[in-house]
C-alpha atoms as a PDB file:
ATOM      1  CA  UNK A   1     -48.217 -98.993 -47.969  1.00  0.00           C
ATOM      2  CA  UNK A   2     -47.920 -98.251 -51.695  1.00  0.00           C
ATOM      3  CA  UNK A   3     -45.234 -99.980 -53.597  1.00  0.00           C
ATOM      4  CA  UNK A   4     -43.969 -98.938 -57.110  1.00  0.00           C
ATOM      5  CA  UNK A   5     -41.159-101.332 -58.877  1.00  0.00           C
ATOM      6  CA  UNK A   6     -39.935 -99.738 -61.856  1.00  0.00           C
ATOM      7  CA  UNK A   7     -37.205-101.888 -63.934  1.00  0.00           C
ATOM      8  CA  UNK A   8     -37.180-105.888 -63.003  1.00  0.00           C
ATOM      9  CA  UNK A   9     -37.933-109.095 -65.303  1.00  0.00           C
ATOM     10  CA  UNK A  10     -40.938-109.218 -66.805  1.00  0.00           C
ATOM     11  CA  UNK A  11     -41.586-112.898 -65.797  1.00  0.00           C
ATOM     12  CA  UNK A  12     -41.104-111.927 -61.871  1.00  0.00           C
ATOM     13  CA  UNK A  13     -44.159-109.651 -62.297  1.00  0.00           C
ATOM     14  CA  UNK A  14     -46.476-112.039 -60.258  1.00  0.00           C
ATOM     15  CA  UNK A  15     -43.842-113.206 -57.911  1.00  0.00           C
ATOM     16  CA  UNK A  16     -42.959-109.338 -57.300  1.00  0.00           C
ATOM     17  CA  UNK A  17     -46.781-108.359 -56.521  1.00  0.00           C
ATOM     18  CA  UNK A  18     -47.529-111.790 -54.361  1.00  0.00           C
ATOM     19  CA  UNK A  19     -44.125-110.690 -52.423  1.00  0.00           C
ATOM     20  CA  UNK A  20     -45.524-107.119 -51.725  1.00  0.00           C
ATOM     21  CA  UNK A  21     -49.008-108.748 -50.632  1.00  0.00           C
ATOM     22  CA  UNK A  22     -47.625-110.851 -48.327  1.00  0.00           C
ATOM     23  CA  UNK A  23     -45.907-107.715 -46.755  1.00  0.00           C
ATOM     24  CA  UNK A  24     -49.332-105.998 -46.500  1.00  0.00           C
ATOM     25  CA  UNK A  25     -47.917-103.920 -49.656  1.00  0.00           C
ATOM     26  CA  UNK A  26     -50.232-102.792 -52.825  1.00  0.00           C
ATOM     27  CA  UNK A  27     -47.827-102.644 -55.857  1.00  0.00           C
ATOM     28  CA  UNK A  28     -47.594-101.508 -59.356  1.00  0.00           C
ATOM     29  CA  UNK A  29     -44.781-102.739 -61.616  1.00  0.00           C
ATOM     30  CA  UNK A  30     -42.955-100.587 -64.697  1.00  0.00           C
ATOM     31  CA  UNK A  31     -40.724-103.207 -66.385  1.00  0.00           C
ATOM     32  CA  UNK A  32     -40.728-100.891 -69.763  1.00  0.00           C
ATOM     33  CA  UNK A  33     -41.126 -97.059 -70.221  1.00  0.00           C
ATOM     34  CA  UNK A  34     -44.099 -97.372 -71.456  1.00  0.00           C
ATOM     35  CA  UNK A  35     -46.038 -93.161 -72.101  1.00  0.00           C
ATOM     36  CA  UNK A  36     -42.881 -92.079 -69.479  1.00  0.00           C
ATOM     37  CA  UNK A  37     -44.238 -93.988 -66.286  1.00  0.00           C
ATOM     38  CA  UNK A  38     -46.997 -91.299 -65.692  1.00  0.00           C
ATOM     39  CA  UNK A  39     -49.044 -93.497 -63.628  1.00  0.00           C
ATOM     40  CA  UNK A  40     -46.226 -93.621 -61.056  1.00  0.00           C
ATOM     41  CA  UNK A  41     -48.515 -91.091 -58.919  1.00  0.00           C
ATOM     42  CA  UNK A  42     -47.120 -90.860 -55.244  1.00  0.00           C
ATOM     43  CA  UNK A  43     -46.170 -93.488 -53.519  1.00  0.00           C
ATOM     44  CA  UNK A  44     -44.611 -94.835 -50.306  1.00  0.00           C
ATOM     45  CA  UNK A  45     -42.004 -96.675 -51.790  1.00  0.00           C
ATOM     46  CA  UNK A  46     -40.128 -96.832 -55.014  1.00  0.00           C
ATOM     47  CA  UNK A  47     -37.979-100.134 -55.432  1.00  0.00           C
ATOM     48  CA  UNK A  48     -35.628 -98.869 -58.485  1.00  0.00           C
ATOM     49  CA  UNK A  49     -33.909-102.456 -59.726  1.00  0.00           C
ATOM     50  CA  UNK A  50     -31.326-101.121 -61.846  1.00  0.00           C
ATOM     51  CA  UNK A  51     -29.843-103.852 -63.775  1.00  0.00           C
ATOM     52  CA  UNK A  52     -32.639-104.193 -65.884  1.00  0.00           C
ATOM     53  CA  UNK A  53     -33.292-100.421 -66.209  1.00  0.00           C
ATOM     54  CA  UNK A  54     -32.090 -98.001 -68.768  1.00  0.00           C
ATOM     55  CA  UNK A  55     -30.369 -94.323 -67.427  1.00  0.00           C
ATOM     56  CA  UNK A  56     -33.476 -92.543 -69.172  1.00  0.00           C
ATOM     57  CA  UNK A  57     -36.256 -94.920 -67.532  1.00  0.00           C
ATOM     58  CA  UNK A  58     -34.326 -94.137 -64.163  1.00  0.00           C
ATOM     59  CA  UNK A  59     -34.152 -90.549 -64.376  1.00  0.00           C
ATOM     60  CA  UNK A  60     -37.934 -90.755 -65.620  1.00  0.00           C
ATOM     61  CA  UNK A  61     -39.057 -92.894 -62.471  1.00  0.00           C
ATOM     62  CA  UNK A  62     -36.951 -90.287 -59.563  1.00  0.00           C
ATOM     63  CA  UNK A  63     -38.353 -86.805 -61.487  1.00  0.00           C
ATOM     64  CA  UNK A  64     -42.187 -88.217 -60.885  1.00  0.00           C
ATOM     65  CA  UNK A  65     -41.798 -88.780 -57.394  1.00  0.00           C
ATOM     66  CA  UNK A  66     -39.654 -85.344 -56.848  1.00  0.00           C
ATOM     67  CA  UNK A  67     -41.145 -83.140 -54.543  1.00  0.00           C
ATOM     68  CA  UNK A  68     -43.022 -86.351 -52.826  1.00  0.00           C
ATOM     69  CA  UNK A  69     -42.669 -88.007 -49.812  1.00  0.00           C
ATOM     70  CA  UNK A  70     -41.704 -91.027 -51.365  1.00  0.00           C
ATOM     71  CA  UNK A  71     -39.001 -93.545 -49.906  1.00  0.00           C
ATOM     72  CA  UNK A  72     -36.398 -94.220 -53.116  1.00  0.00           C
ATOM     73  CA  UNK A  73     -34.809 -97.986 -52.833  1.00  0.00           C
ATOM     74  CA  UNK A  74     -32.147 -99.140 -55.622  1.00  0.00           C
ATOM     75  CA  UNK A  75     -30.831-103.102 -56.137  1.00  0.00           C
ATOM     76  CA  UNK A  76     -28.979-103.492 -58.488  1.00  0.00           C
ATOM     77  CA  UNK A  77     -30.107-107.422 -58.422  1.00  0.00           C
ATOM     78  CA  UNK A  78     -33.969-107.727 -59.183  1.00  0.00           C
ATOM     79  CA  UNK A  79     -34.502-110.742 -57.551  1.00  0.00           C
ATOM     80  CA  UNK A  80     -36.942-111.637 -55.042  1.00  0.00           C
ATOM     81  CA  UNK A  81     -34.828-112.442 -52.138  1.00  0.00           C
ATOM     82  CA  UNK A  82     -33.657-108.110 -53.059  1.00  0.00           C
ATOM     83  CA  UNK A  83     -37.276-107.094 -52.954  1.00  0.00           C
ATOM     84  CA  UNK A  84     -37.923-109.221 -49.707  1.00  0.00           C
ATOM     85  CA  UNK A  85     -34.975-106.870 -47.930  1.00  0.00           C
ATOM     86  CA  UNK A  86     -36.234-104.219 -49.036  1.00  0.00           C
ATOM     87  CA  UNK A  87     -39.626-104.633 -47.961  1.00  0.00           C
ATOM     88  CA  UNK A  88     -38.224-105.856 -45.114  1.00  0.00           C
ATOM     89  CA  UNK A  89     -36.341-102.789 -44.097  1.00  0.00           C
ATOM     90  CA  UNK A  90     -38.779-100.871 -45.053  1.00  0.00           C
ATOM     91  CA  UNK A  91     -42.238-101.924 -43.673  1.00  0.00           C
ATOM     92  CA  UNK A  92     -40.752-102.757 -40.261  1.00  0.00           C
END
């Protein structure tokens, strides 16, 4: 399964992909808009963590992944015990 974290701290990156590996998860984190997120491509899940997260970046993130398949998750905490429920509920 694909994981894409848009928003978050910065300093979680490593914690946030080590999380998703031990869920059997490859990941990709956004923490800034950085060329409008146009590497988001298509994937499985998108884990919006919108306390860090500007309205523009947000908008951004959901119109690449319109028309997709992909499973849209918002926290508005962006800790790790948040991403471990989501992946949780999510991977089964």
């Amino acid at each position: 399964m694909s994981v894409v974290i848009v928003g978050g701290n910065e300093c979680m990156t490593r914690q946030y992909m080590d999380i998703c590996k031990s869920y059997g998860c490859k990941a990709k984190c956004y923490h800034k808009m950085k060329s409008g997120l146009k590497n988001l491509g298509a994937p499985d899940l998108l884990v919006l963590f919108t306390d860090t997260m500007s309205h523009k970046m947000l908008r951004t993130a959901l119109s690449e992944t319109k028309g997709s398949d992909t499973i849209v998750a918002r926290s508005h905490s962006s800790s790790a015990s948040a991403l471990k429920g989501i992946l949780k509920a999510h991977t089964g």
